[in-house]
Structures are given as C-alpha cells and as structure tokens.
PDB file of N, CA and C in Angstrom:
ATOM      1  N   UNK A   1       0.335  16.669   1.021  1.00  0.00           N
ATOM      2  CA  UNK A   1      -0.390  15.604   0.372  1.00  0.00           C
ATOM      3  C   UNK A   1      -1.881  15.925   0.350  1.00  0.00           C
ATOM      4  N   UNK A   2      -2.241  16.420   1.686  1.00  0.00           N
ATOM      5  CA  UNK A   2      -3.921  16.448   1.343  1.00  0.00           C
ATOM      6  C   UNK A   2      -4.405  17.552   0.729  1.00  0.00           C
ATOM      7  N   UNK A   3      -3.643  19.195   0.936  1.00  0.00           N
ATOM      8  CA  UNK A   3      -3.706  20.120   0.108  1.00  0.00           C
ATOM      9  C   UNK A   3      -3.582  20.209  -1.193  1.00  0.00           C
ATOM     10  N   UNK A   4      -2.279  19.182  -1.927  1.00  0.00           N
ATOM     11  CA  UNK A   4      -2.781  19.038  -3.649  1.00  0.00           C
ATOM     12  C   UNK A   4      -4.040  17.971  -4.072  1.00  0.00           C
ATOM     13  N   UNK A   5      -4.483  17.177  -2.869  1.00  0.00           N
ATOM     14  CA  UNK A   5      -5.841  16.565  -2.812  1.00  0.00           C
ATOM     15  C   UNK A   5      -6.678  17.452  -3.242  1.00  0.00           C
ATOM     16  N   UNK A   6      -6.982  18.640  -2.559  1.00  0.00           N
ATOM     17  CA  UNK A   6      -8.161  19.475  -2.181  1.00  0.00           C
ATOM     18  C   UNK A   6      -8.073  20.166  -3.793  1.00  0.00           C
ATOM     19  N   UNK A   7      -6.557  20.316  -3.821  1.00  0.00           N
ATOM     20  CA  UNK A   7      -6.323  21.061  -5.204  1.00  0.00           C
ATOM     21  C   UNK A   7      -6.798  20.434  -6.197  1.00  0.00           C
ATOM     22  N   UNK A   8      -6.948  19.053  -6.139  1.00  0.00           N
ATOM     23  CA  UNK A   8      -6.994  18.330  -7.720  1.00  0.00           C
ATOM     24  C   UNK A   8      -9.145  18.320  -7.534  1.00  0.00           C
ATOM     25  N   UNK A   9      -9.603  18.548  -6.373  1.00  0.00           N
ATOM     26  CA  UNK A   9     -10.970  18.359  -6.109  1.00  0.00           C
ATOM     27  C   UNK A   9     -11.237  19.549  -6.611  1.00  0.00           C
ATOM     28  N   UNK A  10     -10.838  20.733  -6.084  1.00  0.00           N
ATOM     29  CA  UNK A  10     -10.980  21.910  -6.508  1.00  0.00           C
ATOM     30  C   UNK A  10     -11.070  22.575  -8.053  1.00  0.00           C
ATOM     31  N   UNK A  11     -10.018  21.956  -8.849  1.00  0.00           N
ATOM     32  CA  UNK A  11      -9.414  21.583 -10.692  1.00  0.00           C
ATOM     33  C   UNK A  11     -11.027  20.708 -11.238  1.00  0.00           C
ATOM     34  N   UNK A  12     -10.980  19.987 -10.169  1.00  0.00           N
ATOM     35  CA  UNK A  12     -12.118  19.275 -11.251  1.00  0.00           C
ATOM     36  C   UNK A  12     -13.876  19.497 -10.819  1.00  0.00           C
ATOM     37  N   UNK A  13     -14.003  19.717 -10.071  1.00  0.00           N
ATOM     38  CA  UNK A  13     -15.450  20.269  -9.545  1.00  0.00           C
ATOM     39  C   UNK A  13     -15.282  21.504  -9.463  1.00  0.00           C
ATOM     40  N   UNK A  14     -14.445  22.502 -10.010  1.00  0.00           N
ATOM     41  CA  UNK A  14     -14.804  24.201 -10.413  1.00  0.00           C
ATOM     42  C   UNK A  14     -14.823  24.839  -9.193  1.00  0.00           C
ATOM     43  N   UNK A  15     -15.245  26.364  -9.598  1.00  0.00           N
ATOM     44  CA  UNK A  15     -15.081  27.326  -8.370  1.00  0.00           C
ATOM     45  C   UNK A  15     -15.985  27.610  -7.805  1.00  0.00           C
ATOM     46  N   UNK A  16     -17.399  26.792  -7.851  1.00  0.00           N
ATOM     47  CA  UNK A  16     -18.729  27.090  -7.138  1.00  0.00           C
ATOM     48  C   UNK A  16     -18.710  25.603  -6.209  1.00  0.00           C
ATOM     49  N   UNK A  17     -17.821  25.095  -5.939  1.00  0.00           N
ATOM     50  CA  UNK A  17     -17.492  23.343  -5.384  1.00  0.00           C
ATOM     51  C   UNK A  17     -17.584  23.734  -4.236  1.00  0.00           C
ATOM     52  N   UNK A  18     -17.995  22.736  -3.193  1.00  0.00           N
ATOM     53  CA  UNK A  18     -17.723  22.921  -1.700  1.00  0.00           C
ATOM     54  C   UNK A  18     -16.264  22.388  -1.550  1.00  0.00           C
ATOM     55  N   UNK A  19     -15.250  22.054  -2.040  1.00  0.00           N
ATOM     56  CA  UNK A  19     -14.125  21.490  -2.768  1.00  0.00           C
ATOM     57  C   UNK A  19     -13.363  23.206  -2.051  1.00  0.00           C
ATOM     58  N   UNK A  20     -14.263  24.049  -3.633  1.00  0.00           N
ATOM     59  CA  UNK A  20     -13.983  25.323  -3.739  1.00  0.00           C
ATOM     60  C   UNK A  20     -13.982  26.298  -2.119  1.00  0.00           C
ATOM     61  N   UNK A  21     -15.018  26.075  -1.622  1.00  0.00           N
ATOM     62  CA  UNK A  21     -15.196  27.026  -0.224  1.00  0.00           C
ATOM     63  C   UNK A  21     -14.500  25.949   0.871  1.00  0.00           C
ATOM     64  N   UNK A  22     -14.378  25.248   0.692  1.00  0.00           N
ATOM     65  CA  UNK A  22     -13.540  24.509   2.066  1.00  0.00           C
ATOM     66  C   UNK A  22     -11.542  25.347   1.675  1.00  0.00           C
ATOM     67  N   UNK A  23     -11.720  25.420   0.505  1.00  0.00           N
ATOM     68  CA  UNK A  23     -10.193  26.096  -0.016  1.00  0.00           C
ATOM     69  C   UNK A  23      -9.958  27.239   0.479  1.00  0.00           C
ATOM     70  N   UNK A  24     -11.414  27.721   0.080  1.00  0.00           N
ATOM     71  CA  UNK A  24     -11.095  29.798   0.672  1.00  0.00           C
ATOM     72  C   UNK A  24     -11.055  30.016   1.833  1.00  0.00           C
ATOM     73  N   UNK A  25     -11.699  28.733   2.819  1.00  0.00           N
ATOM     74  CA  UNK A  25     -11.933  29.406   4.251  1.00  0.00           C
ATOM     75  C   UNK A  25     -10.410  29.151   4.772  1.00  0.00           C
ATOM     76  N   UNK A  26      -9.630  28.258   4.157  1.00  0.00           N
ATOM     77  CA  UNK A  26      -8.492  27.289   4.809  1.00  0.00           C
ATOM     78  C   UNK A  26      -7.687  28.393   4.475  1.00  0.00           C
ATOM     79  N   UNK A  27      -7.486  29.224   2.967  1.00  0.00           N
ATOM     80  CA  UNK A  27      -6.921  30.362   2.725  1.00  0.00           C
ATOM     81  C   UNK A  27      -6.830  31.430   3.641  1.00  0.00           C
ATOM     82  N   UNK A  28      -7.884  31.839   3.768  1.00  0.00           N
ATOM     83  CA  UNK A  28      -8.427  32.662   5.121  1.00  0.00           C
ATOM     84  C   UNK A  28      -7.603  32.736   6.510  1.00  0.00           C
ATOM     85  N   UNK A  29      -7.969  31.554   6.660  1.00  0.00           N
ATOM     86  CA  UNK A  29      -7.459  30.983   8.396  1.00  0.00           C
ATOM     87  C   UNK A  29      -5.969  30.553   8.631  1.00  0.00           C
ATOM     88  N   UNK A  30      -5.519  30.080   7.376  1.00  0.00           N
ATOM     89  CA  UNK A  30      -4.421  29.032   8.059  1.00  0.00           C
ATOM     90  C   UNK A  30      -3.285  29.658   6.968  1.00  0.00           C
ATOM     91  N   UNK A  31      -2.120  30.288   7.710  1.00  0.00           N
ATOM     92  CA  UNK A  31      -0.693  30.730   7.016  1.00  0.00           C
ATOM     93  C   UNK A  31       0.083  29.573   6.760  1.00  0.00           C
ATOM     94  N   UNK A  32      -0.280  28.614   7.355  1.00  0.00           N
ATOM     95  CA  UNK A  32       0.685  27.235   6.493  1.00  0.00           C
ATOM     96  C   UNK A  32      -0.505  26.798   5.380  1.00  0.00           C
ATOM     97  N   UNK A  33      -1.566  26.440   5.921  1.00  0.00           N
ATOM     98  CA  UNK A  33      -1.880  26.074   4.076  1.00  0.00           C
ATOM     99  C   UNK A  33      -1.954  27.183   3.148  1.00  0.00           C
ATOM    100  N   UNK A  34      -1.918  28.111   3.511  1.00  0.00           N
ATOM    101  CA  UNK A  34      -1.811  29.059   2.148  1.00  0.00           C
ATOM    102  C   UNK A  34      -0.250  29.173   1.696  1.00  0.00           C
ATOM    103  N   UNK A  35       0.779  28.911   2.775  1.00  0.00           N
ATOM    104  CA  UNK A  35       1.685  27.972   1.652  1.00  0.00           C
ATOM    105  C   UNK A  35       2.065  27.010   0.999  1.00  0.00           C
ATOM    106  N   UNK A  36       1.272  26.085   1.726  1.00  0.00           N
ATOM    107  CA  UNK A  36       1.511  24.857   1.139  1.00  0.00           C
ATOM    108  C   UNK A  36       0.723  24.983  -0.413  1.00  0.00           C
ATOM    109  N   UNK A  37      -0.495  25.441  -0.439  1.00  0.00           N
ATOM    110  CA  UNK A  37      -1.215  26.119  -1.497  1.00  0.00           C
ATOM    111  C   UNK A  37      -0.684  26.339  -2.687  1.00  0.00           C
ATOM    112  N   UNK A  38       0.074  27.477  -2.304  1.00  0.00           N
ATOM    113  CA  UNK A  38       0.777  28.698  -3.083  1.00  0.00           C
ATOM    114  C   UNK A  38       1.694  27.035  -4.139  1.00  0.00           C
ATOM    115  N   UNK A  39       2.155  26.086  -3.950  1.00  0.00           N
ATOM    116  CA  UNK A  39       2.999  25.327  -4.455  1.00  0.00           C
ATOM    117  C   UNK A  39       2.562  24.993  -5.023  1.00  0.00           C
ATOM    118  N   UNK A  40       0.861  25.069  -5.527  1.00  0.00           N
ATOM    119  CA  UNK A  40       0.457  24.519  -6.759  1.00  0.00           C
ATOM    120  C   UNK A  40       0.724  22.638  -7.000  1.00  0.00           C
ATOM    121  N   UNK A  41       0.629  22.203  -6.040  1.00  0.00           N
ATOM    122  CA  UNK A  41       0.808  20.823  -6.635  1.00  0.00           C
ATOM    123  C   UNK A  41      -0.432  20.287  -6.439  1.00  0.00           C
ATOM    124  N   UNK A  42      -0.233  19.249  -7.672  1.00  0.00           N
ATOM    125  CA  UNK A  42      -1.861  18.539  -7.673  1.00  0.00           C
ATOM    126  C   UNK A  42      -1.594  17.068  -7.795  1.00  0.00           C
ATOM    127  N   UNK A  43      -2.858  16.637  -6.755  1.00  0.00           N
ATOM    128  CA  UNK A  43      -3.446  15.295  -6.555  1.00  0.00           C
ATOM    129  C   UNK A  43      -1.735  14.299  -6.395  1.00  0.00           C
ATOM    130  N   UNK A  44      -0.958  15.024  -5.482  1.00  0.00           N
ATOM    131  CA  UNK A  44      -0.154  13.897  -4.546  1.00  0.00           C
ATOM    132  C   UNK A  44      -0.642  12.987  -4.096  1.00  0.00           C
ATOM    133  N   UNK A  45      -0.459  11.575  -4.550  1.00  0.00           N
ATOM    134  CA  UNK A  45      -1.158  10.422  -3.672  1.00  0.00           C
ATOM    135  C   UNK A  45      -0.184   9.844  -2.295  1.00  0.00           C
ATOM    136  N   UNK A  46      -1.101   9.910  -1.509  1.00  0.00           N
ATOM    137  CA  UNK A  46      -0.803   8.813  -0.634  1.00  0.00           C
ATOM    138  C   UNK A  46      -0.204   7.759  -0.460  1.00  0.00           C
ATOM    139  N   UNK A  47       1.005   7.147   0.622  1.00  0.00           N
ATOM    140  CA  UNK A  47       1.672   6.263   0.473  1.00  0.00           C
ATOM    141  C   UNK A  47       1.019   5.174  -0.713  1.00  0.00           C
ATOM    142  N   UNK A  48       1.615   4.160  -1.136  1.00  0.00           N
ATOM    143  CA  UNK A  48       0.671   3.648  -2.749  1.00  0.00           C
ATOM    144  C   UNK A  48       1.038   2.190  -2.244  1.00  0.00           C
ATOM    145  N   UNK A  49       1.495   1.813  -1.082  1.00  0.00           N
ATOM    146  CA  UNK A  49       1.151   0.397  -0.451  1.00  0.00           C
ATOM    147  C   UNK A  49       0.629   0.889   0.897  1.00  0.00           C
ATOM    148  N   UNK A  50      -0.257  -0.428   1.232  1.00  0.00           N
ATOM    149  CA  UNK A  50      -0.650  -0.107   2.633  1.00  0.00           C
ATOM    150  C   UNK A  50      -0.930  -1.480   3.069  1.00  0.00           C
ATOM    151  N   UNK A  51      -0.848  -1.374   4.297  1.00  0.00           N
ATOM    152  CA  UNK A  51      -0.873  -2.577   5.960  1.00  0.00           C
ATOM    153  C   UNK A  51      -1.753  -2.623   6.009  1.00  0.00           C
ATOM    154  N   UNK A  52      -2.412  -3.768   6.046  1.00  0.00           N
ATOM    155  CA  UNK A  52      -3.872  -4.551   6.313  1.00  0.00           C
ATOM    156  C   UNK A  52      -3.665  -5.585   7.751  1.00  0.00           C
ATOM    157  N   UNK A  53      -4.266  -5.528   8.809  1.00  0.00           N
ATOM    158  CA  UNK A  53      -4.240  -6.718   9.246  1.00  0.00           C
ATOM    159  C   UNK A  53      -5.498  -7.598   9.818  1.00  0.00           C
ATOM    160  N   UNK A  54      -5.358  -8.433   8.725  1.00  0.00           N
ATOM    161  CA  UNK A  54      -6.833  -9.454   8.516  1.00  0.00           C
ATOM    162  C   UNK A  54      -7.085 -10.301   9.501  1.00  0.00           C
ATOM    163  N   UNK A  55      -7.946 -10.231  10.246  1.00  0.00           N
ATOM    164  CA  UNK A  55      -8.132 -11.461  11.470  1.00  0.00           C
ATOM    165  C   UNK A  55      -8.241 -12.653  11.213  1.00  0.00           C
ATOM    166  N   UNK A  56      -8.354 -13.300   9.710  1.00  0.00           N
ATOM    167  CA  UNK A  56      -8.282 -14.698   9.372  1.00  0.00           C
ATOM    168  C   UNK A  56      -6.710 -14.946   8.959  1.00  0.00           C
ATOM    169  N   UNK A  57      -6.035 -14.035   8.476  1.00  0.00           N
ATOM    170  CA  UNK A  57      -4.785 -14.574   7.731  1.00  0.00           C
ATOM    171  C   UNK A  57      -3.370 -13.372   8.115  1.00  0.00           C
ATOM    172  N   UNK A  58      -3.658 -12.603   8.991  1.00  0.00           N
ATOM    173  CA  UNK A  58      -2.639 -11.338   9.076  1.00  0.00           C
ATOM    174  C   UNK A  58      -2.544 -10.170   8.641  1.00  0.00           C
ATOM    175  N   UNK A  59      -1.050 -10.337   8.912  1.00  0.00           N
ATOM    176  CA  UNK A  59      -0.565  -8.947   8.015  1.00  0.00           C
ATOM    177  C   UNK A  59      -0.647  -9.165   6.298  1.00  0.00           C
ATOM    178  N   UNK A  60      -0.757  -7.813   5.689  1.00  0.00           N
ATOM    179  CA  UNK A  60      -1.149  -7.778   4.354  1.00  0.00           C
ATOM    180  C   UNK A  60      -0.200  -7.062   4.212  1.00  0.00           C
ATOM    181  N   UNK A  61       0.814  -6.360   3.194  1.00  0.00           N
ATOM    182  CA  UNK A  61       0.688  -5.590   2.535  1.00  0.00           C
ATOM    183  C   UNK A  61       0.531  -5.367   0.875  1.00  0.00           C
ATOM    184  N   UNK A  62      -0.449  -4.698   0.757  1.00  0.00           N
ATOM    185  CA  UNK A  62      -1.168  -4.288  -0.792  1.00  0.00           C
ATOM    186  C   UNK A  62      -1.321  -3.165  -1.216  1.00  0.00           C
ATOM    187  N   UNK A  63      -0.772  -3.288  -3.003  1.00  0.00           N
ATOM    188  CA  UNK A  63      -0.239  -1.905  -3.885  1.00  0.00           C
ATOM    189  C   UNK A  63      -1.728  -1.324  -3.601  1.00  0.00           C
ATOM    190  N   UNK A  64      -1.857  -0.061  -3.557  1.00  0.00           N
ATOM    191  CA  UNK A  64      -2.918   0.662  -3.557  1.00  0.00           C
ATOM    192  C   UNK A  64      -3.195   1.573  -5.024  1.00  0.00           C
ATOM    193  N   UNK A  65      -4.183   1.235  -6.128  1.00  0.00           N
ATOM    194  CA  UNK A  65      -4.219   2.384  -7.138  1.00  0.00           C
ATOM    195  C   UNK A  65      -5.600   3.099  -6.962  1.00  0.00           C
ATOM    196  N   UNK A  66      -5.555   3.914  -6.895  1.00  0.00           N
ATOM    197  CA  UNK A  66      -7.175   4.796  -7.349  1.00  0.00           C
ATOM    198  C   UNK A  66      -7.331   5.384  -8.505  1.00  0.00           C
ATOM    199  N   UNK A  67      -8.574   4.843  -9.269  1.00  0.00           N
ATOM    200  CA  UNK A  67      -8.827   5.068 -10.335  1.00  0.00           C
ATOM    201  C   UNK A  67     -10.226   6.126 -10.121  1.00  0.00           C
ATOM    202  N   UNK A  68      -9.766   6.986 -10.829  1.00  0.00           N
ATOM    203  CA  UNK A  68     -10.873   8.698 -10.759  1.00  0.00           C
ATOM    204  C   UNK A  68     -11.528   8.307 -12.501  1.00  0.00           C
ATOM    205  N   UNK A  69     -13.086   8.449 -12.004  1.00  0.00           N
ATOM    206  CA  UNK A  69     -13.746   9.119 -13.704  1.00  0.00           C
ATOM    207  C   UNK A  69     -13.831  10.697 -13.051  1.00  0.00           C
ATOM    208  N   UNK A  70     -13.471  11.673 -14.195  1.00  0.00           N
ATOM    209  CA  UNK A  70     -12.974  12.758 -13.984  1.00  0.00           C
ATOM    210  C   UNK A  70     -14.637  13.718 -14.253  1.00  0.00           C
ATOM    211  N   UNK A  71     -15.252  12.651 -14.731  1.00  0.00           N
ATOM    212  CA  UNK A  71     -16.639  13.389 -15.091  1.00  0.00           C
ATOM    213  C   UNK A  71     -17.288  12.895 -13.753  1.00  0.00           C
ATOM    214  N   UNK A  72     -17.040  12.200 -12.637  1.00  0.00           N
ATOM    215  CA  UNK A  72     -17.561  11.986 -11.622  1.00  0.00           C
ATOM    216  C   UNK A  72     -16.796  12.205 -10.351  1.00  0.00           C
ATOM    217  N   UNK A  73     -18.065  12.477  -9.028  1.00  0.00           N
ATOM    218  CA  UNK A  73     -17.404  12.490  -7.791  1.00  0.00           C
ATOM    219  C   UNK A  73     -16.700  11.098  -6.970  1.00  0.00           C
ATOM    220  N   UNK A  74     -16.654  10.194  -7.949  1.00  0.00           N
ATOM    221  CA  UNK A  74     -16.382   9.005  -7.294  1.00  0.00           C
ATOM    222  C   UNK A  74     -14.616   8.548  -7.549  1.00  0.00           C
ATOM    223  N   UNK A  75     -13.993   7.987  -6.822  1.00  0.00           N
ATOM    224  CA  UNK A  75     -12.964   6.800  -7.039  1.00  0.00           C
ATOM    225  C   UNK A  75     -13.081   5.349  -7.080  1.00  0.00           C
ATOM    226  N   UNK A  76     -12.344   4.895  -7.293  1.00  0.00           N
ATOM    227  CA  UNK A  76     -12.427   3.661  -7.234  1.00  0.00           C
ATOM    228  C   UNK A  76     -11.425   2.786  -6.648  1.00  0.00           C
ATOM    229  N   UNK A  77     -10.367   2.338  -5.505  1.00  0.00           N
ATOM    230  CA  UNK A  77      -9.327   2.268  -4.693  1.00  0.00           C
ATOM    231  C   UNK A  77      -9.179   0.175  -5.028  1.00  0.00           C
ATOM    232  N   UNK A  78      -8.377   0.331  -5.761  1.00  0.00           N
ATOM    233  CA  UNK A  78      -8.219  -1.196  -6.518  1.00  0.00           C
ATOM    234  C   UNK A  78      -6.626  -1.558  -5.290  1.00  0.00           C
ATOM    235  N   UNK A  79      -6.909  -2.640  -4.898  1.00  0.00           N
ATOM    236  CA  UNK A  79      -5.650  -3.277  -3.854  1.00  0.00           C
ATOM    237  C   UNK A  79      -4.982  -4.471  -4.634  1.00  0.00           C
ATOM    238  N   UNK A  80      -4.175  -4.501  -4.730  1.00  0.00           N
ATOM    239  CA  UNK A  80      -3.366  -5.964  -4.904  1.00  0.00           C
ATOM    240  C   UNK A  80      -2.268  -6.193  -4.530  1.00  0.00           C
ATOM    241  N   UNK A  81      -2.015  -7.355  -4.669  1.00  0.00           N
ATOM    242  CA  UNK A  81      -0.359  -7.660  -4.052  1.00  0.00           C
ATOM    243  C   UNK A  81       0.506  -8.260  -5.441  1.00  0.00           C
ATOM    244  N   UNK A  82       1.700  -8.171  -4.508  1.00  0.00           N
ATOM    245  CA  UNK A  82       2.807  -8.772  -5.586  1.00  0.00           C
ATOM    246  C   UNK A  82       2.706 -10.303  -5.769  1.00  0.00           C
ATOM    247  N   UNK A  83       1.984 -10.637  -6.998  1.00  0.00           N
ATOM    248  CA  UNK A  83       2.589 -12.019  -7.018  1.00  0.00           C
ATOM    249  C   UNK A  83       3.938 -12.820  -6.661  1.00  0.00           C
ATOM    250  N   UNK A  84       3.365 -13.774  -6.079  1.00  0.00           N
ATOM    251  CA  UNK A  84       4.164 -14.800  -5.593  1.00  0.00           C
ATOM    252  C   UNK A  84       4.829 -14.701  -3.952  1.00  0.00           C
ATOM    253  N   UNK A  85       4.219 -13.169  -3.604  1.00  0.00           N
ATOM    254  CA  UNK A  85       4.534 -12.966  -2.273  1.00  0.00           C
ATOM    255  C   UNK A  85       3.954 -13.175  -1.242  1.00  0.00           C
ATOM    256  N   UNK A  86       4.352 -12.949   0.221  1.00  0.00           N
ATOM    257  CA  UNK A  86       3.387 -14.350   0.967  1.00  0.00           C
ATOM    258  C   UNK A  86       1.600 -13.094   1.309  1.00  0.00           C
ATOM    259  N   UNK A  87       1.508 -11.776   0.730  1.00  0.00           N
ATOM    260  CA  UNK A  87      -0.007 -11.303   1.314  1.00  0.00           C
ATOM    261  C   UNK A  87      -0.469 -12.289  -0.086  1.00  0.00           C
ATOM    262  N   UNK A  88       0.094 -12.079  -1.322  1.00  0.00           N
ATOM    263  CA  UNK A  88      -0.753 -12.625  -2.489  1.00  0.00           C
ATOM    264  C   UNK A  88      -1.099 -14.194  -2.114  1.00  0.00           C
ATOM    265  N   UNK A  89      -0.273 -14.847  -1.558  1.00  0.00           N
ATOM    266  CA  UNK A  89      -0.730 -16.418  -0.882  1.00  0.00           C
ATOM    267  C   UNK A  89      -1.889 -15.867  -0.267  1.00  0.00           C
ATOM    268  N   UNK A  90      -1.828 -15.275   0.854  1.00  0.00           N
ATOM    269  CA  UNK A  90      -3.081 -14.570   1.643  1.00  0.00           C
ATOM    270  C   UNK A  90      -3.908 -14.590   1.547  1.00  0.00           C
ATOM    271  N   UNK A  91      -3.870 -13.935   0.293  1.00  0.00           N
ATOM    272  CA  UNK A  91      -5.357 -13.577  -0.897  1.00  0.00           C
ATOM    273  C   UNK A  91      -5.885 -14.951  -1.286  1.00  0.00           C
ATOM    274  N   UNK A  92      -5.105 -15.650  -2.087  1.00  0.00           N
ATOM    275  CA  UNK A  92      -5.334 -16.857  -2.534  1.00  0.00           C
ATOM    276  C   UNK A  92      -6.065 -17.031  -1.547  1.00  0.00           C
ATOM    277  N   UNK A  93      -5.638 -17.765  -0.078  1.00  0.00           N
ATOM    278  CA  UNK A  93      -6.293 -18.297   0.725  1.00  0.00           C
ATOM    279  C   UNK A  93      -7.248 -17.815   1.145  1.00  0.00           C
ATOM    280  N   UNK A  94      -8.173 -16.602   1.394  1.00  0.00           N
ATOM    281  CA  UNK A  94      -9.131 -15.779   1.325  1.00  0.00           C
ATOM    282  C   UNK A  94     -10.280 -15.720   0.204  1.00  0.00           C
ATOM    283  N   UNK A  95      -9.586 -16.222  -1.210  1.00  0.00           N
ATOM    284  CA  UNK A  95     -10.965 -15.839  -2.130  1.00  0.00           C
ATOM    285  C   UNK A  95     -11.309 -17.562  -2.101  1.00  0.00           C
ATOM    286  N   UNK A  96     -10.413 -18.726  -1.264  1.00  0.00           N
ATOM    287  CA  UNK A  96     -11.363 -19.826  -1.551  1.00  0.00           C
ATOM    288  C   UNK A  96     -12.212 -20.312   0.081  1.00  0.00           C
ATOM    289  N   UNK A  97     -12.004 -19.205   1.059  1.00  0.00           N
ATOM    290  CA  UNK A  97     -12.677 -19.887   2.201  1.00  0.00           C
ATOM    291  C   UNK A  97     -13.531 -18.557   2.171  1.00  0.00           C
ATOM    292  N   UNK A  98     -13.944 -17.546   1.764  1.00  0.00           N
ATOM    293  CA  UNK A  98     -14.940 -16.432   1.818  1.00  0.00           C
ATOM    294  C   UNK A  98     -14.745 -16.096   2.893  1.00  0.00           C
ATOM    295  N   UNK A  99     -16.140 -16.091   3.319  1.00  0.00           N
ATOM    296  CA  UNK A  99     -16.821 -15.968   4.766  1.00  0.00           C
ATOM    297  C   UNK A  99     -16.644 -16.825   5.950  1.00  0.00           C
ATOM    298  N   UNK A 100     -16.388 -17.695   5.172  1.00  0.00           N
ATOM    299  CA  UNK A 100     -15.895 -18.633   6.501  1.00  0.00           C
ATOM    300  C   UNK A 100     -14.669 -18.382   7.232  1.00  0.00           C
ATOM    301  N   UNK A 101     -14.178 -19.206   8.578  1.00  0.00           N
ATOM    302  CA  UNK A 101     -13.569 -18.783   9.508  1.00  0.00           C
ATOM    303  C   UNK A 101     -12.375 -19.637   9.699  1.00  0.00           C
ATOM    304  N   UNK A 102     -10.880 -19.674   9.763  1.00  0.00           N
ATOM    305  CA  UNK A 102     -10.481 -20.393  10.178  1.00  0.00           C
ATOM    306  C   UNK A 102     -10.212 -20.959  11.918  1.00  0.00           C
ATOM    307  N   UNK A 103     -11.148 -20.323  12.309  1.00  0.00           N
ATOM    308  CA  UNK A 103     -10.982 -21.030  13.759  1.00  0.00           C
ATOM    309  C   UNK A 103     -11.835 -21.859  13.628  1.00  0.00           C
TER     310      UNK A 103
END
C-alpha cells in the first residue's frame, strides 16, 4: 500500500522529486521493497472507512475519499458517513452544538 503511494508521488512529481530519491535509496537498501516495487502498482488507497472516537459523541465510523489536484502537492481527505446511520446521527449532533460540550 505505501510503496504504490510512493509510486503514484513518484508518477506525478517526476524523477528529480524527493518522492524520486526517497525511491532510489529504498531500492538500494531494502530487497523487499524492491519487490514490492518491481509490481508496479499505483496509488493503492488505504482502508476507505475509518474509526474515529470523538470525546463528545463516540465511536464514528466514516467513508474516507481523497481528492488529489494532480498539478499540486496537496490532497484533500473528505469524511462522511452513511446516511441514516447512527455516526451520521453523530454528525448531525456535532454540526448543531460546535464547540460546545456535552458535559
């Protein structure tokens, strides 16, 4: 997973990238990532729900998407839940008390 990471960093910031030299040294050093390498896969994501646990309201769990501009070094990691399920209640209850506390 994190090696077709490095791969898809590597694809899009070119071969002068620190992307690029964090690749060659790992080539270098390490006989498992230079196979894992060799497999050519790109930008495997990461489990695509994940466990939150909020000190006002609990456990969460929320879809995870990341959205890449490909002309930039940035992402953008958008969370939501399944409507009608009890993290999306969660939420609800979260975007109308903010900051405030339920204790």
């Amino acid at each position: 997973m994190y090696t077709s990471g490095l791969r898809e960093l590597v694809t899009v910031r070119g071969p002068g990238s620190r992307a690029a030299h964090l690749a060659d040294l790992l080539l270098e050093c390490s006989g498992e990532f230079r196979r894992v390498w060799e497999d050519h896969e790109i930008g495997i994501r990461p489990h695509d729900v994940k466990h939150f646990d909020h000190p006002e309201v609990g456990a969460l769990e929320l879809t995870c998407q990341r959205l890449v501009d490909p002309g930039q070094a940035h992402s953008l990691m958008v969370y939501t839940a399944t409507p009608g399920s009890e993290s999306y209640e969660k939420l609800q209850v979260l975007s109308v008390i903010g900051a405030q506390t339920l204790r």
